[in-house]
Each structure stands twice: as C-alpha cells, then as structure tokens.
N, C-alpha and C. Protein backbone atom coordinates (compact mmCIF):
# COMPACT_ATOMS: atom_id res chain seq x y z
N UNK A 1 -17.58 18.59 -14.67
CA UNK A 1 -18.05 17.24 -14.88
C UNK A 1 -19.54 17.20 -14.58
N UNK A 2 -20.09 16.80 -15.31
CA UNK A 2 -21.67 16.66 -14.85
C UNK A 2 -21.96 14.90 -14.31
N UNK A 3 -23.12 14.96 -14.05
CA UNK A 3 -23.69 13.92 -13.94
C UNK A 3 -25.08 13.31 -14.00
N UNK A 4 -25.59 12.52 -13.77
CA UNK A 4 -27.50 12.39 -14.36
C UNK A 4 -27.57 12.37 -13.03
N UNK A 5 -28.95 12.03 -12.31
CA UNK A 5 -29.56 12.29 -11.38
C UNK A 5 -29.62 10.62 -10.36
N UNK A 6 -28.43 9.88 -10.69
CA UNK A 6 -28.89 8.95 -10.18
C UNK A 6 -27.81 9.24 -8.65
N UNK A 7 -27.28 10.18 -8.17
CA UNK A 7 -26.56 10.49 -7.18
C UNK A 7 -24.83 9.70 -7.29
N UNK A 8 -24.93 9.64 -8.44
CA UNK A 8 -23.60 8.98 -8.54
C UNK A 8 -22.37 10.08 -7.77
N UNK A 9 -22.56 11.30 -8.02
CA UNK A 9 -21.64 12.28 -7.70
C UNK A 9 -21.23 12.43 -5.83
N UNK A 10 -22.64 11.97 -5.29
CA UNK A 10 -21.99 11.93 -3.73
C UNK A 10 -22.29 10.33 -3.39
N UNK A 11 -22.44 9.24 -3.95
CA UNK A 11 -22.62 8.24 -3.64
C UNK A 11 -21.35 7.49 -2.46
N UNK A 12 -21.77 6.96 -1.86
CA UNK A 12 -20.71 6.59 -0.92
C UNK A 12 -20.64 5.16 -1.32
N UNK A 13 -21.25 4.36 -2.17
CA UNK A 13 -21.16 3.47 -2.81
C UNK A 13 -19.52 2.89 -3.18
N UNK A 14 -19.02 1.78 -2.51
CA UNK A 14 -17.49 1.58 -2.78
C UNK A 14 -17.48 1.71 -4.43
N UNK A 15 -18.62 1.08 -4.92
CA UNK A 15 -17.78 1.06 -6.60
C UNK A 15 -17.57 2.38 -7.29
N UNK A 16 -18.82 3.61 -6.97
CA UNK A 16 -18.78 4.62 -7.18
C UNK A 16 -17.69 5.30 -6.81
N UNK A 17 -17.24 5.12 -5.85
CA UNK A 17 -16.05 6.18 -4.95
C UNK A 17 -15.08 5.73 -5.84
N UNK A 18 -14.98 4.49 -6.31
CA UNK A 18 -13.61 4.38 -7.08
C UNK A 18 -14.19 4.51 -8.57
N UNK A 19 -14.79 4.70 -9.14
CA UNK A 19 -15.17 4.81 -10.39
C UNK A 19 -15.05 6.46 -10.46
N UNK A 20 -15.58 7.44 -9.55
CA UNK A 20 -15.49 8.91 -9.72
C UNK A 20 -13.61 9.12 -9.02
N UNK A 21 -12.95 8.34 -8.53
CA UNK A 21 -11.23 8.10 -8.46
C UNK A 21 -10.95 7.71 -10.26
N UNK A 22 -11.11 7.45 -10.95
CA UNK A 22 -10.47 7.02 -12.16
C UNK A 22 -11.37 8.48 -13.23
N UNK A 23 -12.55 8.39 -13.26
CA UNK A 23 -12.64 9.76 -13.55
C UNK A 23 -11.96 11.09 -13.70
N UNK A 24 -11.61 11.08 -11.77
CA UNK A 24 -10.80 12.26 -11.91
C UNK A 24 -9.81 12.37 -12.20
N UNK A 25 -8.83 11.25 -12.39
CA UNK A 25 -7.72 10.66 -12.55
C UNK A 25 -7.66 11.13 -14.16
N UNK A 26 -8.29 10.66 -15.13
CA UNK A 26 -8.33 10.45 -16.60
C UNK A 26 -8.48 12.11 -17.26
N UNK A 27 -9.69 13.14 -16.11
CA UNK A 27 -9.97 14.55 -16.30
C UNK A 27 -8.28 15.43 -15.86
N UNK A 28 -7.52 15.03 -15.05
CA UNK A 28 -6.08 15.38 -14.68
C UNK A 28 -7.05 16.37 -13.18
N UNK A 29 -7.83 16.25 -12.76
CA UNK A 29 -8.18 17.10 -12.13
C UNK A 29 -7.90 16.27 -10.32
N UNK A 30 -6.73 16.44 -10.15
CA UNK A 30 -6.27 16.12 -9.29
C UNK A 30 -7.15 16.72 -7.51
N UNK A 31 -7.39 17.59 -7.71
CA UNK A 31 -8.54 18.16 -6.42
C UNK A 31 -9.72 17.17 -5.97
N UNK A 32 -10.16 16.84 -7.20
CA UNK A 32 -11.54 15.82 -7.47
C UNK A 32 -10.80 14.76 -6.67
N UNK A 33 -9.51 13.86 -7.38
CA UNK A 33 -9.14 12.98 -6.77
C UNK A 33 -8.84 12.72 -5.36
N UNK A 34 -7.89 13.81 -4.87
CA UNK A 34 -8.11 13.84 -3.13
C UNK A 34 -9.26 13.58 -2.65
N UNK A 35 -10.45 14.12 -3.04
CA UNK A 35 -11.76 14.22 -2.38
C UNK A 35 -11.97 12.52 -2.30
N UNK A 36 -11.55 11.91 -3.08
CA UNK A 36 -11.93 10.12 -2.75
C UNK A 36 -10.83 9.74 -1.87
N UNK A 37 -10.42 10.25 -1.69
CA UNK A 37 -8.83 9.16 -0.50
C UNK A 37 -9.06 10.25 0.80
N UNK A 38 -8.95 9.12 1.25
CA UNK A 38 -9.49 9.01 3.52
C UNK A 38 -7.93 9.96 3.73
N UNK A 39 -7.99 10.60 4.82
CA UNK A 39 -6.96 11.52 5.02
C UNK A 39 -5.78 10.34 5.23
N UNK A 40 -6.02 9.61 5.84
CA UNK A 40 -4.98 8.67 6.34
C UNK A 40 -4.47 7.66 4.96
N UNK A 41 -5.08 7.76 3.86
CA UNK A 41 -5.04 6.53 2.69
C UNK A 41 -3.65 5.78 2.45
N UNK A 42 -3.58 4.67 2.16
CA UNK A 42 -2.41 4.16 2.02
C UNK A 42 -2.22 3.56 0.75
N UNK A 43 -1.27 3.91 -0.60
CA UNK A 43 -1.06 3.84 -1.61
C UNK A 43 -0.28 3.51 -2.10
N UNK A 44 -0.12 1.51 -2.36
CA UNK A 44 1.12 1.24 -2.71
C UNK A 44 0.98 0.63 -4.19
N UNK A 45 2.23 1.55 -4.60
CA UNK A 45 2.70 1.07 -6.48
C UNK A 45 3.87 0.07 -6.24
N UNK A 46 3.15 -0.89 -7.29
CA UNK A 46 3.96 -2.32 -6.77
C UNK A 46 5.46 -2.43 -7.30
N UNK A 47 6.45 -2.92 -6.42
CA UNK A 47 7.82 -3.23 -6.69
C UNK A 47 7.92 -3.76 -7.92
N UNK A 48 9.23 -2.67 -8.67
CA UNK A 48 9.71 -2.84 -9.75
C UNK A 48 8.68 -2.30 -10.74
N UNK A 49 7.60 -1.35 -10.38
CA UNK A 49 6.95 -0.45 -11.19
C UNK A 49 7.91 1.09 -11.31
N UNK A 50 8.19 2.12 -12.12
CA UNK A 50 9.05 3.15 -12.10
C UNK A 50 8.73 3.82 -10.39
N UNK A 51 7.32 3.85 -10.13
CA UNK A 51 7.11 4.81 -8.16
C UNK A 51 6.56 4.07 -7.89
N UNK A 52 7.70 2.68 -7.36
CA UNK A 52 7.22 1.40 -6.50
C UNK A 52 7.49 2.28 -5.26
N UNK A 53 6.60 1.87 -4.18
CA UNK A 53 6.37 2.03 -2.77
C UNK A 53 5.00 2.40 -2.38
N UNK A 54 5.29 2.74 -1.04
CA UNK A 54 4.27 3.13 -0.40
C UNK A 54 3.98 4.50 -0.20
N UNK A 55 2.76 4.92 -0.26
CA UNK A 55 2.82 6.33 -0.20
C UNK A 55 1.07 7.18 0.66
N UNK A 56 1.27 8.02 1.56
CA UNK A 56 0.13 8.15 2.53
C UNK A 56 -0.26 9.86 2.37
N UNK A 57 -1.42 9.78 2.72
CA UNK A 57 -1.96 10.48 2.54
C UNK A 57 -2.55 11.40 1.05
N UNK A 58 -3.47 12.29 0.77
CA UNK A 58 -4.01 12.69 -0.56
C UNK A 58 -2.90 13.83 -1.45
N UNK A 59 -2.47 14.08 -0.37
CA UNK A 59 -1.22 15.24 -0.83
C UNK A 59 -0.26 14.84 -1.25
N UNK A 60 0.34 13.52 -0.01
CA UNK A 60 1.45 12.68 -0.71
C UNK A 60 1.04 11.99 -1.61
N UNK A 61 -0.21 11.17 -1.98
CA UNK A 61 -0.57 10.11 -2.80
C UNK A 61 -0.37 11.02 -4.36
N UNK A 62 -0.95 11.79 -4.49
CA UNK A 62 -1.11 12.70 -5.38
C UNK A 62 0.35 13.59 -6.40
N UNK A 63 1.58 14.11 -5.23
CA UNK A 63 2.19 14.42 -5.63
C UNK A 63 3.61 13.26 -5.88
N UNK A 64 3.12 12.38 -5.25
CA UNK A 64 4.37 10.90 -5.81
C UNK A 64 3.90 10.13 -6.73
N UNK A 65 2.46 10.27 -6.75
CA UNK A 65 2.19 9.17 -8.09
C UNK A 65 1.44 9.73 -8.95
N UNK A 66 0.37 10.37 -8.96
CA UNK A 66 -0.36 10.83 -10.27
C UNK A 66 0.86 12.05 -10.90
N UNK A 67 1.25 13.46 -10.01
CA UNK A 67 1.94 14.07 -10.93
C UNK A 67 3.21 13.86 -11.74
N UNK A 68 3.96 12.52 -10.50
CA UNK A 68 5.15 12.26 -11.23
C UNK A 68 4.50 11.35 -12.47
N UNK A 69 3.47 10.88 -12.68
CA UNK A 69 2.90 10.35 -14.02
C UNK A 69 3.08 11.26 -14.95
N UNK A 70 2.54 12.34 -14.79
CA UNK A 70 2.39 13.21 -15.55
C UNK A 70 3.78 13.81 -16.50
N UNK A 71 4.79 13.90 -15.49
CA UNK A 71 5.67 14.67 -15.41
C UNK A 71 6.41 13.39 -16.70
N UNK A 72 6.31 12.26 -16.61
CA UNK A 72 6.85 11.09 -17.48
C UNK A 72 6.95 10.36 -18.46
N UNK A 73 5.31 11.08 -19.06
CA UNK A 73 4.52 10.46 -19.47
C UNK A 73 3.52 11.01 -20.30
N UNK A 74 3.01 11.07 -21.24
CA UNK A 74 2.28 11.47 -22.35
C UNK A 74 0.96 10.89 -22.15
N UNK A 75 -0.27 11.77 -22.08
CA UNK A 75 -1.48 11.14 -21.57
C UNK A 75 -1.99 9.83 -21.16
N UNK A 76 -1.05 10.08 -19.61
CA UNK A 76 -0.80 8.78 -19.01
C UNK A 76 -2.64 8.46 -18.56
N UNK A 77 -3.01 6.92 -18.80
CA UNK A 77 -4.91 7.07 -18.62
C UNK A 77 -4.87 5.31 -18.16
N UNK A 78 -5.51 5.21 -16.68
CA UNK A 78 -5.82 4.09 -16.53
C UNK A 78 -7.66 4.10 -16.97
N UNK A 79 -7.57 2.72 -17.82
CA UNK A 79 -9.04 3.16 -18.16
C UNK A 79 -9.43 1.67 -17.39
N UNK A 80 -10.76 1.99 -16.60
CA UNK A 80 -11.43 1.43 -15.82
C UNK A 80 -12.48 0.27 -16.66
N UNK A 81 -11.94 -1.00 -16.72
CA UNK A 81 -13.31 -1.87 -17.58
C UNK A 81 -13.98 -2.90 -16.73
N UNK A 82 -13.38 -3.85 -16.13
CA UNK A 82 -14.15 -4.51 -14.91
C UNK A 82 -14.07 -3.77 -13.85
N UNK A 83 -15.61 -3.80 -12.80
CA UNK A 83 -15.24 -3.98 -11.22
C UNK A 83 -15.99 -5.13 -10.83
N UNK A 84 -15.28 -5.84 -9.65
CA UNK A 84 -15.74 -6.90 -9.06
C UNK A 84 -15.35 -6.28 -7.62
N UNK A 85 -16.73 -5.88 -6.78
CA UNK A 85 -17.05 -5.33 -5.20
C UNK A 85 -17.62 -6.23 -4.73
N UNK A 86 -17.17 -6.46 -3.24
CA UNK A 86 -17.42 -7.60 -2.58
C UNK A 86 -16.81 -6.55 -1.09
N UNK A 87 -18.01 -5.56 -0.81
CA UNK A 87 -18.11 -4.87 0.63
C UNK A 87 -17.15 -4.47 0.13
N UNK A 88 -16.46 -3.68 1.26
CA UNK A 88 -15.89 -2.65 1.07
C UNK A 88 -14.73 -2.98 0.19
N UNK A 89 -14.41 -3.89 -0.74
CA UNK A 89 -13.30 -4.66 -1.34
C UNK A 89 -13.61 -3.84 -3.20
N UNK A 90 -12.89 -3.20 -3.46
CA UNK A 90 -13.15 -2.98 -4.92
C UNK A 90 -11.91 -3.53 -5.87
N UNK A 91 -12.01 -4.49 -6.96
CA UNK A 91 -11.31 -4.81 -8.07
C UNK A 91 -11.20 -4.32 -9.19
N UNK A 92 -10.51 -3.66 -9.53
CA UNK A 92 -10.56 -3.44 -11.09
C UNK A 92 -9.66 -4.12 -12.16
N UNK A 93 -10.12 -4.54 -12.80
CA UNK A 93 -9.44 -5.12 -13.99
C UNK A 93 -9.48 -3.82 -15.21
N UNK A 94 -8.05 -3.29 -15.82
CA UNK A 94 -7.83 -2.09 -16.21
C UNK A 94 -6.87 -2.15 -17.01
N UNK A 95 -6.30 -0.93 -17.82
CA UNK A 95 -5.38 -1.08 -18.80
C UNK A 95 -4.97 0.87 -18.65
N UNK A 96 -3.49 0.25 -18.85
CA UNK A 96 -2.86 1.61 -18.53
C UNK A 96 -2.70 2.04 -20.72
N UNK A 97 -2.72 3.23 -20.97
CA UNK A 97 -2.24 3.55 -21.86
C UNK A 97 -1.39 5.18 -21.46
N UNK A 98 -0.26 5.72 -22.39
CA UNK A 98 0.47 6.45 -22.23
C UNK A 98 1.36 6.31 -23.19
N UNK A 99 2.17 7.12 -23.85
CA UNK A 99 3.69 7.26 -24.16
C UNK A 99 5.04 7.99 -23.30
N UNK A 100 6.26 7.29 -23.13
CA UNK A 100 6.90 7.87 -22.34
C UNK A 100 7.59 8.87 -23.14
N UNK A 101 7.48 10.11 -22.24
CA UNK A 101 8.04 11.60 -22.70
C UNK A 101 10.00 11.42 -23.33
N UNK A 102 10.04 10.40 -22.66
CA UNK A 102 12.09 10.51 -22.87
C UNK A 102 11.86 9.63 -24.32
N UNK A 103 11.20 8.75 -24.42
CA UNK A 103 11.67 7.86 -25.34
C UNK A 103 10.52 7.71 -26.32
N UNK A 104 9.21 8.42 -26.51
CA UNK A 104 8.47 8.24 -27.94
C UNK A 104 7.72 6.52 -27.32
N UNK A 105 7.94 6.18 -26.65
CA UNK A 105 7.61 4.19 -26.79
C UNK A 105 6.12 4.40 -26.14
N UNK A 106 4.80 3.83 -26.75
CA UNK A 106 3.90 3.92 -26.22
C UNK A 106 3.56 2.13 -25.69
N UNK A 107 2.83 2.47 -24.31
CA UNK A 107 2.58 1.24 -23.58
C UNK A 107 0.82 1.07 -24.12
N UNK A 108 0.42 0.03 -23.72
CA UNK A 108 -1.08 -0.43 -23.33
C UNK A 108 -0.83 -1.63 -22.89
N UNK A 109 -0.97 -1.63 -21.45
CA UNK A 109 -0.60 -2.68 -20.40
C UNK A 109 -2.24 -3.24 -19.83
N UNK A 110 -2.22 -4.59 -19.25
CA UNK A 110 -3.28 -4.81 -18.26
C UNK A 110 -2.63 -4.79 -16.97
N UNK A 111 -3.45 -4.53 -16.26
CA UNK A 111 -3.73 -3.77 -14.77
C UNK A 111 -5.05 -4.52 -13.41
N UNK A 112 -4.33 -4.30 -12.60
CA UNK A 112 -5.41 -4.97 -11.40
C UNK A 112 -5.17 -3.85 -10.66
N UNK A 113 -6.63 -3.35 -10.02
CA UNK A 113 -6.18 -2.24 -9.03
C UNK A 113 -7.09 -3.36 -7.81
N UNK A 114 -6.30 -3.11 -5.98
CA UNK A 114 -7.51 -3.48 -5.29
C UNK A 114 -7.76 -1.98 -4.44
N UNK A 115 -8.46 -1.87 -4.26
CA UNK A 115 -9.25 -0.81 -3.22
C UNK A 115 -9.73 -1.14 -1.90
N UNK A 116 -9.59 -0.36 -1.12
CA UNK A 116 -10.99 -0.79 0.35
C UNK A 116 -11.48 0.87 0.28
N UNK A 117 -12.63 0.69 0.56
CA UNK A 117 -13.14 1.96 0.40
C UNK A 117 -14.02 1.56 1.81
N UNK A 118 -13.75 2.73 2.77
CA UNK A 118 -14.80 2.70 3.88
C UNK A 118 -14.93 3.81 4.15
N UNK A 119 -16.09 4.37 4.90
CA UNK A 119 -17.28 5.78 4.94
C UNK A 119 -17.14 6.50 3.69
N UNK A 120 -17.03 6.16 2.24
CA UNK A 120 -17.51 6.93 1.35
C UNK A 120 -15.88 7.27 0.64
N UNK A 121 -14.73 6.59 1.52
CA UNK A 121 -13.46 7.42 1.12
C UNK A 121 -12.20 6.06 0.94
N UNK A 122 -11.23 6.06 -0.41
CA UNK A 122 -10.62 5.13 -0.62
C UNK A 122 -9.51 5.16 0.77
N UNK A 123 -9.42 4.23 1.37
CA UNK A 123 -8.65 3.94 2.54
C UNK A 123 -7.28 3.33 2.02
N UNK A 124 -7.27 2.20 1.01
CA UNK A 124 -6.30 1.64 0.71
C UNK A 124 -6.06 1.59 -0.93
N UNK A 125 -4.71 1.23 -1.39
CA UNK A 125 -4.79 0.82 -2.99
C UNK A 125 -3.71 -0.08 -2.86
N UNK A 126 -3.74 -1.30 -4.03
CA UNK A 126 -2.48 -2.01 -4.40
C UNK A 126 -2.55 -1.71 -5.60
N UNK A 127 -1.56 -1.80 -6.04
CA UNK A 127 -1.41 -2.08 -7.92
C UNK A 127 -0.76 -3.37 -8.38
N UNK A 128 -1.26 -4.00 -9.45
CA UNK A 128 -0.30 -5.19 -9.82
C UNK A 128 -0.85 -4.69 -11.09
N UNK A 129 0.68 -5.08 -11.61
CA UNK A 129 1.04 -4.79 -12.97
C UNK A 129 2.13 -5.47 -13.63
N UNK A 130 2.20 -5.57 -15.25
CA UNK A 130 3.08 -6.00 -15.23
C UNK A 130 4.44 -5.13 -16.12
N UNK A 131 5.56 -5.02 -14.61
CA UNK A 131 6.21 -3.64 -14.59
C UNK A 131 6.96 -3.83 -15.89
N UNK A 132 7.94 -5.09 -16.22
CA UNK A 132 8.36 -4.91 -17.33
C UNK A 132 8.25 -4.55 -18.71
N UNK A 133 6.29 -4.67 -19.38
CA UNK A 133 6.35 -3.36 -20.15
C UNK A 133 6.48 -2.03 -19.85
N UNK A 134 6.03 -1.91 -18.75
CA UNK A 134 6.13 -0.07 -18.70
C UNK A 134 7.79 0.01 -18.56
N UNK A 135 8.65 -0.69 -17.92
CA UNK A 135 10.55 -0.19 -18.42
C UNK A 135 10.70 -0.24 -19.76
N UNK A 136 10.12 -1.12 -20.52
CA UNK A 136 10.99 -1.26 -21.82
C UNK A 136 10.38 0.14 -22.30
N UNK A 137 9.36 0.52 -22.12
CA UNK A 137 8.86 1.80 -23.17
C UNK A 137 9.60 3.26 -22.45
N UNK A 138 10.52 2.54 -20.93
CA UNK A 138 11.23 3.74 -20.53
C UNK A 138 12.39 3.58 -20.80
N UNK A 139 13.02 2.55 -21.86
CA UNK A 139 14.46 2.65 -21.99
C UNK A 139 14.49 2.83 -23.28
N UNK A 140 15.41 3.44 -24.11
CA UNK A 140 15.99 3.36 -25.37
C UNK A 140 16.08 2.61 -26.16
C-alpha cells in the first residue's frame, strides 16, 4: 500500500486510524488491520446480524468477524463514504457490498459504524445495520 507524504500512514489522527481500518479491511490484509485495534478492543456486531456479539481483542476480532466474512461471502467490502469525528468519537456512514457464497444473492446495504479511537488505536466498534437484508441474501 503506498501513501503520499501527508503522514497519513502513522497518523494517530481518530479519522485516519479508522480510515487506514477500512483500507485494510477492503485490501483482505488482515495484519494491517490488527495494527489499528488497542490490544484490549471491544467489537460488537449488532443482534440479529449473521456474527451478532461481542468480540475482544485483534486476534479474536479478526478471526470471528472479518475471516468468518470471508469464509461466507464473496468480496465481502464495507466501503467507507461519510465520517463525522467529534474527539475521539468516529462515525461512519457506509455500505456493505458482497454476494453470499451458499446462495448467489448479492447485498448492498447502508451501514453506521461508531468507533472510539484513543492513543492512535481503535478501542471500541458498534455496528448498526440493517440485518434483515443481509438474511434474505443468506436464505434460499
């Protein structure tokens, strides 16, 4: 991944930290992604999404929700279009696209992510979504 010279790459900047999180997210380069979540991070996919719960740490965050994406899902891509930061508070207004692997059904959903990002590293995530398109494109 490159970058221009405006230090975006080590910026500790909350919007940055989550903007180079959806980056790495979209590249599948899951290593990159740990590097933004605080050892302790807390990562909850909202009830009645397919990996509703809570989930901690970069190892766990990583192997319960981005790979089981993967594993489900046909270039599963949250693409990042608003942020609204307010201190360590990051918003994204977003849209999931993907097709599910069992059933051919492709989604393009809207999406709210919130963030807290403190010393340079995502501490927290919520997701709101709305879960009932992503089931119908997982059922038959």
């Amino acid at each position: 991944m490159t970058y221009d010279n405006s230090g975006f790459a080590t910026s500790t900047a909350p919007g940055d930290v989550v903007r180079r999180q959806y980056l790495a997210s979209a590249a599948g380069d899951l290593e990159a992604l740990r590097a933004t979540l605080a050892p302790d991070a807390e990562w909850k996919e909202m009830a009645g999404f397919p990996l509703a719960g809570t989930y901690r740490t970069p190892d766990g965050i990583t192997a319960n929700v981005m790979e089981q994406l993967a594993e489900e899902w046909h270039d599963w891509t949250a693409h990042d279009d608003t942020y609204v930061v307010d201190g360590e508070n990051v918003v994204v207004l977003a849209r999931y696209t993907a097709a599910n692997k069992a059933t051919g059904k492709p989604i393009d959903v809207r999406v709210a992510h919130h963030f807290v990002v403190r010393g340079g590293l995502i501490v927290r995530f919520e997701q709101f979504v709305d879960t009932a398109l992503v089931r119908d494109a997982m059922t038959g």
